[in-house]
N, C-alpha and C. Protein backbone atom coordinates (compact mmCIF):
# COMPACT_ATOMS: atom_id res chain seq x y z
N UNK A 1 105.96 -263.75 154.07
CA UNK A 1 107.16 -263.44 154.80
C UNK A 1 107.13 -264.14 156.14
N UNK A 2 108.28 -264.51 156.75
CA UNK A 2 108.03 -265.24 157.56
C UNK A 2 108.84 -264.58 159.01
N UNK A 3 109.03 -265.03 159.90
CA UNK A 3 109.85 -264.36 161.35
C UNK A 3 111.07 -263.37 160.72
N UNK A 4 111.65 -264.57 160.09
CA UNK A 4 113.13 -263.96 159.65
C UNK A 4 113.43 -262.60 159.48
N UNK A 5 112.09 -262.16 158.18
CA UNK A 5 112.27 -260.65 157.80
C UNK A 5 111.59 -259.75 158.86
N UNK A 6 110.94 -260.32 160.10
CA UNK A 6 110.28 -259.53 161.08
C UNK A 6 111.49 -258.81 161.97
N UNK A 7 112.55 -259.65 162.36
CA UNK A 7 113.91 -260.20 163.02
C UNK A 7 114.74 -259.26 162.34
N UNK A 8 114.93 -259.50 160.95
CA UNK A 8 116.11 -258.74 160.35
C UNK A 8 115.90 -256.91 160.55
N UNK A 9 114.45 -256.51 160.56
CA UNK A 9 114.11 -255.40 160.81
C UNK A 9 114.36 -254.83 161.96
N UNK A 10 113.91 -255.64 163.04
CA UNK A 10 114.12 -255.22 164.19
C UNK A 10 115.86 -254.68 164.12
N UNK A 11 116.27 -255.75 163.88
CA UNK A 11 118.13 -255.30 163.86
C UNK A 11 118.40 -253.84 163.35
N UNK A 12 117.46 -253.37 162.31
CA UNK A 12 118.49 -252.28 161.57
C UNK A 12 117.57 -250.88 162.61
N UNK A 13 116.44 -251.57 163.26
CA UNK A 13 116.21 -250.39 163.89
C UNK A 13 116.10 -250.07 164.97
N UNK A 14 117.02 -250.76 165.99
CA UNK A 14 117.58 -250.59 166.89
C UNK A 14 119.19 -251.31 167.54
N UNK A 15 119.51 -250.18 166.62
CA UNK A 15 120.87 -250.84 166.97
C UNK A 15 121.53 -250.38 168.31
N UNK A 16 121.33 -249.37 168.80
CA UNK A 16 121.92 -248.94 169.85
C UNK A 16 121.73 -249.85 170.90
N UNK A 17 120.92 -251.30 171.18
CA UNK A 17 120.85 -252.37 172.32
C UNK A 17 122.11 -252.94 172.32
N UNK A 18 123.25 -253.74 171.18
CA UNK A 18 124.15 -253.97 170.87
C UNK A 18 125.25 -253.19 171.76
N UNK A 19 126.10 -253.92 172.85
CA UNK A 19 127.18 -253.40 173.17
C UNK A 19 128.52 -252.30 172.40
N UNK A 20 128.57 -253.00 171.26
CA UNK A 20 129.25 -252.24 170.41
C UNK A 20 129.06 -250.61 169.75
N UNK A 21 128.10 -250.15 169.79
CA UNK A 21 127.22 -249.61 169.32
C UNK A 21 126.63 -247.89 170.42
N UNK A 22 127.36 -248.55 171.46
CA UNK A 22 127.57 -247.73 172.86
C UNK A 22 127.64 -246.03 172.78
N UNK A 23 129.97 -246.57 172.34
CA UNK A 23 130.34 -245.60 171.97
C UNK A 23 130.21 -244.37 171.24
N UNK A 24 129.14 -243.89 170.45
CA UNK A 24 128.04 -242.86 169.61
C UNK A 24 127.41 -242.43 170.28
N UNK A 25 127.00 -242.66 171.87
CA UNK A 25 126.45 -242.08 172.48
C UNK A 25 127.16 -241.13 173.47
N UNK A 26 128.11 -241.74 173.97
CA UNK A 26 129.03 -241.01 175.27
C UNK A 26 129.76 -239.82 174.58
N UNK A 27 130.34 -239.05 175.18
CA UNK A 27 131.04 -237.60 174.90
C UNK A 27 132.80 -238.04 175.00
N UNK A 28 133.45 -237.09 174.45
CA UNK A 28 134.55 -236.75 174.49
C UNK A 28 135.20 -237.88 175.90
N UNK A 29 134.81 -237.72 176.98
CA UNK A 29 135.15 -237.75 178.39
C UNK A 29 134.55 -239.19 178.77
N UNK A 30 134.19 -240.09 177.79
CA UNK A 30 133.59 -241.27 178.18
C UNK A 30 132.10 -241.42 178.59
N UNK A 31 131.57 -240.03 179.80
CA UNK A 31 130.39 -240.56 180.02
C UNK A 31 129.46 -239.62 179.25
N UNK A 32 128.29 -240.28 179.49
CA UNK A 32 126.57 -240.61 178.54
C UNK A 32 126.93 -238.86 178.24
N UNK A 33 126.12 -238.47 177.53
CA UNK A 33 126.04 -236.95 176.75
C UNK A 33 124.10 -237.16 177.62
N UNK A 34 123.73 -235.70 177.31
CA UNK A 34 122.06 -235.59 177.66
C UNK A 34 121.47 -236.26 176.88
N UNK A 35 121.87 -236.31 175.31
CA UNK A 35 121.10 -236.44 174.21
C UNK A 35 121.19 -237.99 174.25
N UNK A 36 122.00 -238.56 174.98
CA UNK A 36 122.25 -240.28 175.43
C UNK A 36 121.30 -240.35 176.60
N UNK A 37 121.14 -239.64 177.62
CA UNK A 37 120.64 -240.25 178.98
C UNK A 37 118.99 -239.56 178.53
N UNK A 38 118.67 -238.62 177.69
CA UNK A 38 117.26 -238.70 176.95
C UNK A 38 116.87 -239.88 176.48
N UNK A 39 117.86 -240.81 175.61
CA UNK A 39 117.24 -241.43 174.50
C UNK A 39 117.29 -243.20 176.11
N UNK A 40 118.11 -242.91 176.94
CA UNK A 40 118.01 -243.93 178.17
C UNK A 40 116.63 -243.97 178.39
N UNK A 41 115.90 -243.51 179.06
CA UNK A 41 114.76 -242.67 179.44
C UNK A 41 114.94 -242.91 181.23
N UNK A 42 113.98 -243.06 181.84
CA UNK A 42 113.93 -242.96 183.34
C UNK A 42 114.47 -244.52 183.77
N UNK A 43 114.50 -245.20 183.22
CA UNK A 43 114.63 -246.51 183.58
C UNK A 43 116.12 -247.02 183.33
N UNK A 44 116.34 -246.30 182.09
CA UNK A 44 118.13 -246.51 181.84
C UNK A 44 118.36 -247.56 180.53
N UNK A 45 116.80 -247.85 180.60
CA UNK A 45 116.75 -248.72 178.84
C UNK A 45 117.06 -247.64 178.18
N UNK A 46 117.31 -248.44 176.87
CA UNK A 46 117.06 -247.05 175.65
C UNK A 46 116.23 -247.02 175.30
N UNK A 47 114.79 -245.94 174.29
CA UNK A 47 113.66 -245.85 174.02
C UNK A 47 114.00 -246.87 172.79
N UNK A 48 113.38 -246.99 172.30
CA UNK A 48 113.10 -247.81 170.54
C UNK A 48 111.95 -246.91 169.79
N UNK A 49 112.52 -247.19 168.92
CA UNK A 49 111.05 -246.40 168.34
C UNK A 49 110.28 -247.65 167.80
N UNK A 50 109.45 -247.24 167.91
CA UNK A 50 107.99 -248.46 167.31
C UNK A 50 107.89 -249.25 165.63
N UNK A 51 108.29 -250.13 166.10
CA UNK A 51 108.62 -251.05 164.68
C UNK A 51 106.62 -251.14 164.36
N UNK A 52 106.23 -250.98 163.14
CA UNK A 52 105.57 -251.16 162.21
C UNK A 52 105.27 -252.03 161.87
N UNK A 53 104.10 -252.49 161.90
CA UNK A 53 103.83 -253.95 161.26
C UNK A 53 103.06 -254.16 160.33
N UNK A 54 103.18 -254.41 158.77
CA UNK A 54 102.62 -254.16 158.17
C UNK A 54 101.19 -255.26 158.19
N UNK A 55 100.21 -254.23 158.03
CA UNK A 55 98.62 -254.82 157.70
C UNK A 55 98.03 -254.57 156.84
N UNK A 56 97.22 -255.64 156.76
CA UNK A 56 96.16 -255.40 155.36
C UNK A 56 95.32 -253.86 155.71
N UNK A 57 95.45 -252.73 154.86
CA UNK A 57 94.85 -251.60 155.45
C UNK A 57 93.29 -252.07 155.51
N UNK A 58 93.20 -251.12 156.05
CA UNK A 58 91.17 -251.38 156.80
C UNK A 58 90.88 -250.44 155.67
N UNK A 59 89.41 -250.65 155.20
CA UNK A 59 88.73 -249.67 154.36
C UNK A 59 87.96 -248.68 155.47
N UNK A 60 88.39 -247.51 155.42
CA UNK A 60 87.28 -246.90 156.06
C UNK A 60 85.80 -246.19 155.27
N UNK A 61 84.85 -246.77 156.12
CA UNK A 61 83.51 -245.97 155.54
C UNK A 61 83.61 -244.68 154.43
N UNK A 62 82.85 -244.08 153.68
CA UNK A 62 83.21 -243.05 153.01
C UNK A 62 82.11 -242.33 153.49
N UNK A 63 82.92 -241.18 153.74
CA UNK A 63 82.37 -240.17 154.66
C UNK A 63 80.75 -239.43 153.99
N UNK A 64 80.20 -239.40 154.75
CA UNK A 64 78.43 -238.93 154.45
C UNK A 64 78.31 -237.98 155.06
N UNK A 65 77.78 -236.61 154.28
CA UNK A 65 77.84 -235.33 155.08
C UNK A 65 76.46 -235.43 155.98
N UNK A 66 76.13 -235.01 156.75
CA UNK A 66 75.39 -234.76 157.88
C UNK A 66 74.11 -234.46 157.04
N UNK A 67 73.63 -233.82 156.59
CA UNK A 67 72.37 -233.05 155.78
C UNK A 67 71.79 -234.59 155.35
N UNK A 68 72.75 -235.17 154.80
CA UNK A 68 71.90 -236.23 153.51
C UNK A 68 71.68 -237.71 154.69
N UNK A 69 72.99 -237.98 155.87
CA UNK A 69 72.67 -239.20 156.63
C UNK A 69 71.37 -238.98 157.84
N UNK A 70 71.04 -237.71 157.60
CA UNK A 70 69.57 -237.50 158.57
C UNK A 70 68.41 -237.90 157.71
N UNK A 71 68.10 -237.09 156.38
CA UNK A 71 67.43 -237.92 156.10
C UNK A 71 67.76 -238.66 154.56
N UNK A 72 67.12 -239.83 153.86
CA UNK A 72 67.00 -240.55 153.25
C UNK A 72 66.56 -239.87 151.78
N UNK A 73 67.62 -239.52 150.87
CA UNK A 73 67.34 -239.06 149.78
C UNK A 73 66.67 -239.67 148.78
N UNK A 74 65.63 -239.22 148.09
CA UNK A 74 64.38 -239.83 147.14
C UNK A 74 65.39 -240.10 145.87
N UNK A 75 65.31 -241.03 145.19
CA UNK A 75 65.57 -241.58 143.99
C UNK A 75 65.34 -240.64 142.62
N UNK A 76 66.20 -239.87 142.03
CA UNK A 76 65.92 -239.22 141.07
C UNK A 76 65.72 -239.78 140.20
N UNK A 77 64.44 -239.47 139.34
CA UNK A 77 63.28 -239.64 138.06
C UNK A 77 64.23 -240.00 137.10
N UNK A 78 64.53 -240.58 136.25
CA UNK A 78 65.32 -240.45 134.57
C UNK A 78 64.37 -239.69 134.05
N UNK A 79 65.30 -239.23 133.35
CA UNK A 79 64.58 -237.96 132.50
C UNK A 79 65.16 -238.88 131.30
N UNK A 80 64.03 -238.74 129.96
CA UNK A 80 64.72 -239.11 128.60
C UNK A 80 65.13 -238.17 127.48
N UNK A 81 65.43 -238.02 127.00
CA UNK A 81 65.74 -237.55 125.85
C UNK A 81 64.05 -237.35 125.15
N UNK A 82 63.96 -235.91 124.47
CA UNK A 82 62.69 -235.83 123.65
C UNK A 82 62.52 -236.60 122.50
N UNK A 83 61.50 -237.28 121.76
CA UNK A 83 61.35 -238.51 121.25
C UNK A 83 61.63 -239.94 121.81
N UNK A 84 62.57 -240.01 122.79
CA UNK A 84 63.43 -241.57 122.73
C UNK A 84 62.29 -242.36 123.34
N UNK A 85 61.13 -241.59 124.27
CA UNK A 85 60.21 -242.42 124.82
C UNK A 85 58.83 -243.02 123.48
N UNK A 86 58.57 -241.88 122.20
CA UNK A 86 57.58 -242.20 121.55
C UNK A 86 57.79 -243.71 120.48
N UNK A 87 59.78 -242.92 120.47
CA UNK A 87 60.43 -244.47 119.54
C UNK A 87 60.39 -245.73 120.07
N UNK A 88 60.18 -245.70 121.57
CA UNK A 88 60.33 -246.81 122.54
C UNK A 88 58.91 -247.53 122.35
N UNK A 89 57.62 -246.76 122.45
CA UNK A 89 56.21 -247.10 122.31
C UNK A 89 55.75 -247.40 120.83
N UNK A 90 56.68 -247.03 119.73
CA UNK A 90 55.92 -247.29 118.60
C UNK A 90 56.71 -248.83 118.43
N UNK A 91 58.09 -249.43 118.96
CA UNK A 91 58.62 -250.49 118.74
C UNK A 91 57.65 -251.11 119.71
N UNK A 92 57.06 -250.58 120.71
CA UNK A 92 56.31 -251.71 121.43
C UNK A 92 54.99 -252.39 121.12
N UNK A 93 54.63 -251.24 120.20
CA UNK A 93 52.96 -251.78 119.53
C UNK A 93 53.54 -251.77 118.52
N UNK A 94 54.16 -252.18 117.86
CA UNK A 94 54.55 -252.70 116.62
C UNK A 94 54.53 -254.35 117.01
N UNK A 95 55.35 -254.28 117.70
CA UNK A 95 55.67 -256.22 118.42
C UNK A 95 54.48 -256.59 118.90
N UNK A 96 53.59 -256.04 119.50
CA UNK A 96 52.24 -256.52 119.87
C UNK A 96 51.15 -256.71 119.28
N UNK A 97 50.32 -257.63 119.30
CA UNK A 97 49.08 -258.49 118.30
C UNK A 97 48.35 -257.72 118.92
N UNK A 98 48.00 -257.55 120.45
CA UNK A 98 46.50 -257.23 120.97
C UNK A 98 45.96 -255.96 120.08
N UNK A 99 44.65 -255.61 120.98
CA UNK A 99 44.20 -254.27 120.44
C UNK A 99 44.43 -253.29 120.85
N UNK A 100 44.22 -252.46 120.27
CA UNK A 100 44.87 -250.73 120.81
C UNK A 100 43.70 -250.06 121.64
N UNK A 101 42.34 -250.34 121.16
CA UNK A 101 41.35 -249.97 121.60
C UNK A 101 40.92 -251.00 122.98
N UNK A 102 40.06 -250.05 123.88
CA UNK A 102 39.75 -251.18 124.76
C UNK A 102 38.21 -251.43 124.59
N UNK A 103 37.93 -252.58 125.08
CA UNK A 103 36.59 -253.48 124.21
C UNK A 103 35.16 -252.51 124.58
N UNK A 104 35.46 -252.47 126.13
CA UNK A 104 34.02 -252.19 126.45
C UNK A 104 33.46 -251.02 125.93
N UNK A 105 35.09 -249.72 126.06
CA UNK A 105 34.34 -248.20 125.35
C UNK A 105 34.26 -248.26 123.27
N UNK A 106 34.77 -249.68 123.16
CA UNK A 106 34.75 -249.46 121.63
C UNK A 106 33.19 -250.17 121.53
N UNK A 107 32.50 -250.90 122.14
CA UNK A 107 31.21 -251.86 122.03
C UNK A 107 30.24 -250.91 122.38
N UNK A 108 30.39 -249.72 122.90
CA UNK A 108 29.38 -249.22 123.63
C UNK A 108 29.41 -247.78 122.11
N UNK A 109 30.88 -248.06 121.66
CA UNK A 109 30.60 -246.71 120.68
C UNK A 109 30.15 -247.22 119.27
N UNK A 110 30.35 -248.66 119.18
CA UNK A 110 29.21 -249.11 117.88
C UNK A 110 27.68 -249.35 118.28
N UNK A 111 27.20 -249.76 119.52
CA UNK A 111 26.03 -249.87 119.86
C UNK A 111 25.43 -248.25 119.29
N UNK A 112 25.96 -247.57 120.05
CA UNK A 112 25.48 -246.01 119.84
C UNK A 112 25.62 -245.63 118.35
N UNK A 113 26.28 -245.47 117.65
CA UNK A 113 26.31 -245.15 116.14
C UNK A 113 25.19 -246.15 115.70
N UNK A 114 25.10 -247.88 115.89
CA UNK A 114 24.08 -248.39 115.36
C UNK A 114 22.61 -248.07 115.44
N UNK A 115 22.31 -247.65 116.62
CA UNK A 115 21.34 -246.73 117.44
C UNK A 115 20.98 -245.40 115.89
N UNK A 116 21.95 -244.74 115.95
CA UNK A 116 21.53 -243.59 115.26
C UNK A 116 21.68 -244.34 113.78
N UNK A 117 21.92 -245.28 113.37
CA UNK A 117 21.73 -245.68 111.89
C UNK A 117 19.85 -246.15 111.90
N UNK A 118 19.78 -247.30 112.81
CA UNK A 118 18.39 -247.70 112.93
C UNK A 118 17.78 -247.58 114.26
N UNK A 119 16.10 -247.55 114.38
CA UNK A 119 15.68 -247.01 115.58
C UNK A 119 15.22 -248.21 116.34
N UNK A 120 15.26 -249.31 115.38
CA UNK A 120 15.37 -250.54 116.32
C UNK A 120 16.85 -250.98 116.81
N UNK A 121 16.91 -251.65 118.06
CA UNK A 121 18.66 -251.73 118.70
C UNK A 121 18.79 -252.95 117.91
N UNK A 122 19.97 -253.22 117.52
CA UNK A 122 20.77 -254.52 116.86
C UNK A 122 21.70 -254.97 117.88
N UNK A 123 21.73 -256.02 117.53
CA UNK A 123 22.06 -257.16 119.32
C UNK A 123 23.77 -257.60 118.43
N UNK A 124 24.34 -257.71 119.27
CA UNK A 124 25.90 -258.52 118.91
C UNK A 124 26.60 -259.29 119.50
N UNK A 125 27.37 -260.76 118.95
CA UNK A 125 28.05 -261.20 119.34
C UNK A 125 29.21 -260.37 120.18
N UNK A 126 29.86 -261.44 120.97
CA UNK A 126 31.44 -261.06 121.29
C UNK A 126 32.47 -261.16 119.91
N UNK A 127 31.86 -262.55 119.16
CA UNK A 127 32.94 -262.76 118.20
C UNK A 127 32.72 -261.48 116.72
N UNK A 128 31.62 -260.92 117.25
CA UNK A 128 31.38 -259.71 115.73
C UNK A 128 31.79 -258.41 116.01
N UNK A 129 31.58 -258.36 117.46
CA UNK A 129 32.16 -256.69 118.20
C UNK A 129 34.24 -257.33 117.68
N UNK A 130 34.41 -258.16 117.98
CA UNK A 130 36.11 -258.21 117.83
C UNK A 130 35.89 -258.36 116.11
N UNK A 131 35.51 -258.48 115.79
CA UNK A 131 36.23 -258.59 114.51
C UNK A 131 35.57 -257.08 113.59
N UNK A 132 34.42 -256.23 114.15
CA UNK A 132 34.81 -255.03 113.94
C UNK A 132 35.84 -254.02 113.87
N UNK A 133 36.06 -254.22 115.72
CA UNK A 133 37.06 -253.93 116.26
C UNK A 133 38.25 -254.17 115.38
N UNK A 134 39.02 -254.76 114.47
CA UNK A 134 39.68 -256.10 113.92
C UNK A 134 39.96 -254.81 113.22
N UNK A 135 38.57 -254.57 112.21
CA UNK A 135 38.78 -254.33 110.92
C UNK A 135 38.82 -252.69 111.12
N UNK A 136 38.42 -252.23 112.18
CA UNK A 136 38.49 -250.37 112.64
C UNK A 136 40.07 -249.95 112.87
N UNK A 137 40.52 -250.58 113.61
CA UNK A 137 41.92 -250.80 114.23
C UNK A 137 42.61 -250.73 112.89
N UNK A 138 42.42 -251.68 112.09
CA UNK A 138 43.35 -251.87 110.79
C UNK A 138 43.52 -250.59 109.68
N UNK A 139 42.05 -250.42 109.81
CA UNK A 139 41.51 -249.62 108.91
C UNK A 139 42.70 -248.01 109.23
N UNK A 140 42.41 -248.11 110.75
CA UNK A 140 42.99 -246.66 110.96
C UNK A 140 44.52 -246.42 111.05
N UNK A 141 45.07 -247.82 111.86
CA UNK A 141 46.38 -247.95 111.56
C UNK A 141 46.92 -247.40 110.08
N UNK A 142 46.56 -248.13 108.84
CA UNK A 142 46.86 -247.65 107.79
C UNK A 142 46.54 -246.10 107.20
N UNK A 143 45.33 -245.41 107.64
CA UNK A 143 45.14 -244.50 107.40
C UNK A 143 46.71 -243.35 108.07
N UNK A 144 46.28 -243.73 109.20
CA UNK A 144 47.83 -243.05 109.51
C UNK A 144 49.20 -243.36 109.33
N UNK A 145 49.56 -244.48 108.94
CA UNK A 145 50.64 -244.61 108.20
C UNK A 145 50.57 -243.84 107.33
N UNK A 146 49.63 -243.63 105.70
CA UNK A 146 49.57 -242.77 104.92
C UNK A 146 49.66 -241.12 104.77
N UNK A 147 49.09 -240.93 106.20
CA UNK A 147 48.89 -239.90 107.01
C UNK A 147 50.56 -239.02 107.36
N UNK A 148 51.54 -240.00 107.73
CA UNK A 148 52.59 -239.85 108.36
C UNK A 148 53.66 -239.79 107.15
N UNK A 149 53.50 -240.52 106.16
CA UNK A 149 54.43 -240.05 104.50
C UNK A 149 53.64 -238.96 104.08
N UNK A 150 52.34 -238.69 103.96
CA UNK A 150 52.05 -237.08 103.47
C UNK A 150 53.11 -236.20 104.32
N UNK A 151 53.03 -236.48 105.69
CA UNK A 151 53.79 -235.57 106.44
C UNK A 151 55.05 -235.39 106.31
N UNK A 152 55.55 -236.21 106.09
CA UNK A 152 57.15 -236.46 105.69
C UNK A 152 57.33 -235.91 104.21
N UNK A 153 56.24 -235.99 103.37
CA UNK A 153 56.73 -235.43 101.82
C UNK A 153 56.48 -233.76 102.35
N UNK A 154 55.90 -233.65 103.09
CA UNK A 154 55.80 -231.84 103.01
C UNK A 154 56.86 -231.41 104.02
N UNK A 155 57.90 -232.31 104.42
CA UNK A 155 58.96 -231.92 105.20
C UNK A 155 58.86 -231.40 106.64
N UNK A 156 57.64 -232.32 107.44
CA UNK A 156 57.50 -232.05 108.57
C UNK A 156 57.59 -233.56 109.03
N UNK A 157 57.31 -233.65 110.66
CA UNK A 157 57.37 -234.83 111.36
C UNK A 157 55.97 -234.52 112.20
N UNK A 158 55.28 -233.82 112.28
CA UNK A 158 54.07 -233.76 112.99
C UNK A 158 52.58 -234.03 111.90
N UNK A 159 51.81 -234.85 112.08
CA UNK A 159 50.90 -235.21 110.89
C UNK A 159 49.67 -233.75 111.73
N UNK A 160 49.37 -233.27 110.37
CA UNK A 160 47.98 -232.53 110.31
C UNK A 160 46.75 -232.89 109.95
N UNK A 161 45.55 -232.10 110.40
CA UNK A 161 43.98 -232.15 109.56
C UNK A 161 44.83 -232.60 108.08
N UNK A 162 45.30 -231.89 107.21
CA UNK A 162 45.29 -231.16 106.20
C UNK A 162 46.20 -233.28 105.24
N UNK A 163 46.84 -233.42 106.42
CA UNK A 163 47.63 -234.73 106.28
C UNK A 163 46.78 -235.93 105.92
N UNK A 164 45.82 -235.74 107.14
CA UNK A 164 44.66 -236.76 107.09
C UNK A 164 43.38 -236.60 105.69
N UNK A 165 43.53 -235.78 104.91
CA UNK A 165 42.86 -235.46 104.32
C UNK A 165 43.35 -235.31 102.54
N UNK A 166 44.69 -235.20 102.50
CA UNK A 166 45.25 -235.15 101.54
C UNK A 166 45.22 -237.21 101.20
N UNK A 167 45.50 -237.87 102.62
CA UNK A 167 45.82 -239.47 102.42
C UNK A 167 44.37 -240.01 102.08
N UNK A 168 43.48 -239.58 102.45
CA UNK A 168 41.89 -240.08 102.07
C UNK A 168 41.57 -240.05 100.55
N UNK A 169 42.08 -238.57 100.25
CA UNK A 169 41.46 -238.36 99.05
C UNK A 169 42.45 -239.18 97.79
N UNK A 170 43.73 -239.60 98.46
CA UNK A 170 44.80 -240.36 97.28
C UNK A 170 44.50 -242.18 97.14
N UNK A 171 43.48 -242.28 98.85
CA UNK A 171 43.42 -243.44 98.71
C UNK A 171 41.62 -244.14 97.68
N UNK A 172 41.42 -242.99 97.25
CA UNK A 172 39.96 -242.80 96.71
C UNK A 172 39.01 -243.73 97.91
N UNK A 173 37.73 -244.58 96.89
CA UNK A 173 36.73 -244.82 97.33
C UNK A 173 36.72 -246.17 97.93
N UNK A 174 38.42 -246.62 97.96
CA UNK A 174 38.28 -248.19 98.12
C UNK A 174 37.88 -248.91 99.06
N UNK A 175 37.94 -248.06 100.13
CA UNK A 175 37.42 -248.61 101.52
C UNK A 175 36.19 -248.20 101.89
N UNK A 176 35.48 -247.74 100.73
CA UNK A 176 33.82 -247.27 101.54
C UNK A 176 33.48 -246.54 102.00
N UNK A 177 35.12 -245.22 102.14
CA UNK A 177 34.72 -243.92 102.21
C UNK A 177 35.27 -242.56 101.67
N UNK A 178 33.86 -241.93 101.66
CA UNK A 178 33.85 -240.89 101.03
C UNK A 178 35.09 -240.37 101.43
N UNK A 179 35.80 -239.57 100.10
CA UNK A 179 36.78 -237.89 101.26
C UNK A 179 35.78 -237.01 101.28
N UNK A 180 35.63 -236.55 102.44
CA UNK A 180 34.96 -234.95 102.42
C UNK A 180 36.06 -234.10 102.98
């Protein structure tokens, strides 16, 4: 918009400057009425009322109650849903190669069992402790998979003793061990 429509406004809202425009003010008798020598003011202008100019409005701040802008409120925890975190961890070691076990307490727990097999110590590679490791890991992974359809055929979701023991004895002697 340019002057023009600034201009044309002014006109419609103050018309009483206009000579013509007079007569609406004076009384019966020609001269000014009060409600004319009010709107004069002390000077004998007429008041105007305040033309408006339109602006881009300002955003004001959004108001912060007093309690919380003293001090600095702590970040609330997510809470999840029950299960959504175990479904989150079994997709994550599913996608992952490494081991589940960590080396040093799994090396120190075959040293010790080897110990109680023979009373002389047996010495080991790095590359024979991992590929124990390899074959323990595997071994048990599957056991509990098996472990986890017993559980599911008896119409639960929590695996038992009773789980682990039913999957041993279906998988017989093939892996070298006994069921007891």
């Amino acid at each position: 918009r340019g002057q023009a429509g600034v201009f044309a406004r002014e006109r419609q809202v103050r018309p009483s400057l206009y000579p013509g425009h007079r007569r609406h003010l004076s009384g019966p008798s020609g001269c000014l009425s009060a409600a004319a020598r009010f709107l004069r003011g002390p000077g004998g202008m007429v008041r105007r009322s305040q033309i408006r100019k339109s602006k881009t409005p300002k955003k004001t701040p959004a108001r912060v109650p007093v309690a919380a802008a003293a001090s600095p409120k702590a970040k609330k925890k997510r809470r999840y849903r029950p299960g959504s975190l175990a479904l989150k961890e079994i997709r994550k070691f599913q996608k992952s190669t490494e081991l589940l076990l960590r080396k040093a307490p799994f090396a120190r727990l075959v040293r010790e069992i080897s110990n109680e097999v023979s009373p002389e110590p047996f010495r080991y590679t790095a590359e024979s402790l991992m590929a124990i490791q390899e074959a323990v890991e595997d071994f048990l992974v599957h056991l509990f998979e098996d472990c986890n359809l017993c559980a599911i055929h008896a119409k639960r979701v929590t695996i038992m003793p009773k789980d682990l023991q039913l999957a041993r004895r279906i998988r017989g002697p093939i892996y070298g061990v006994s069921a007891s």
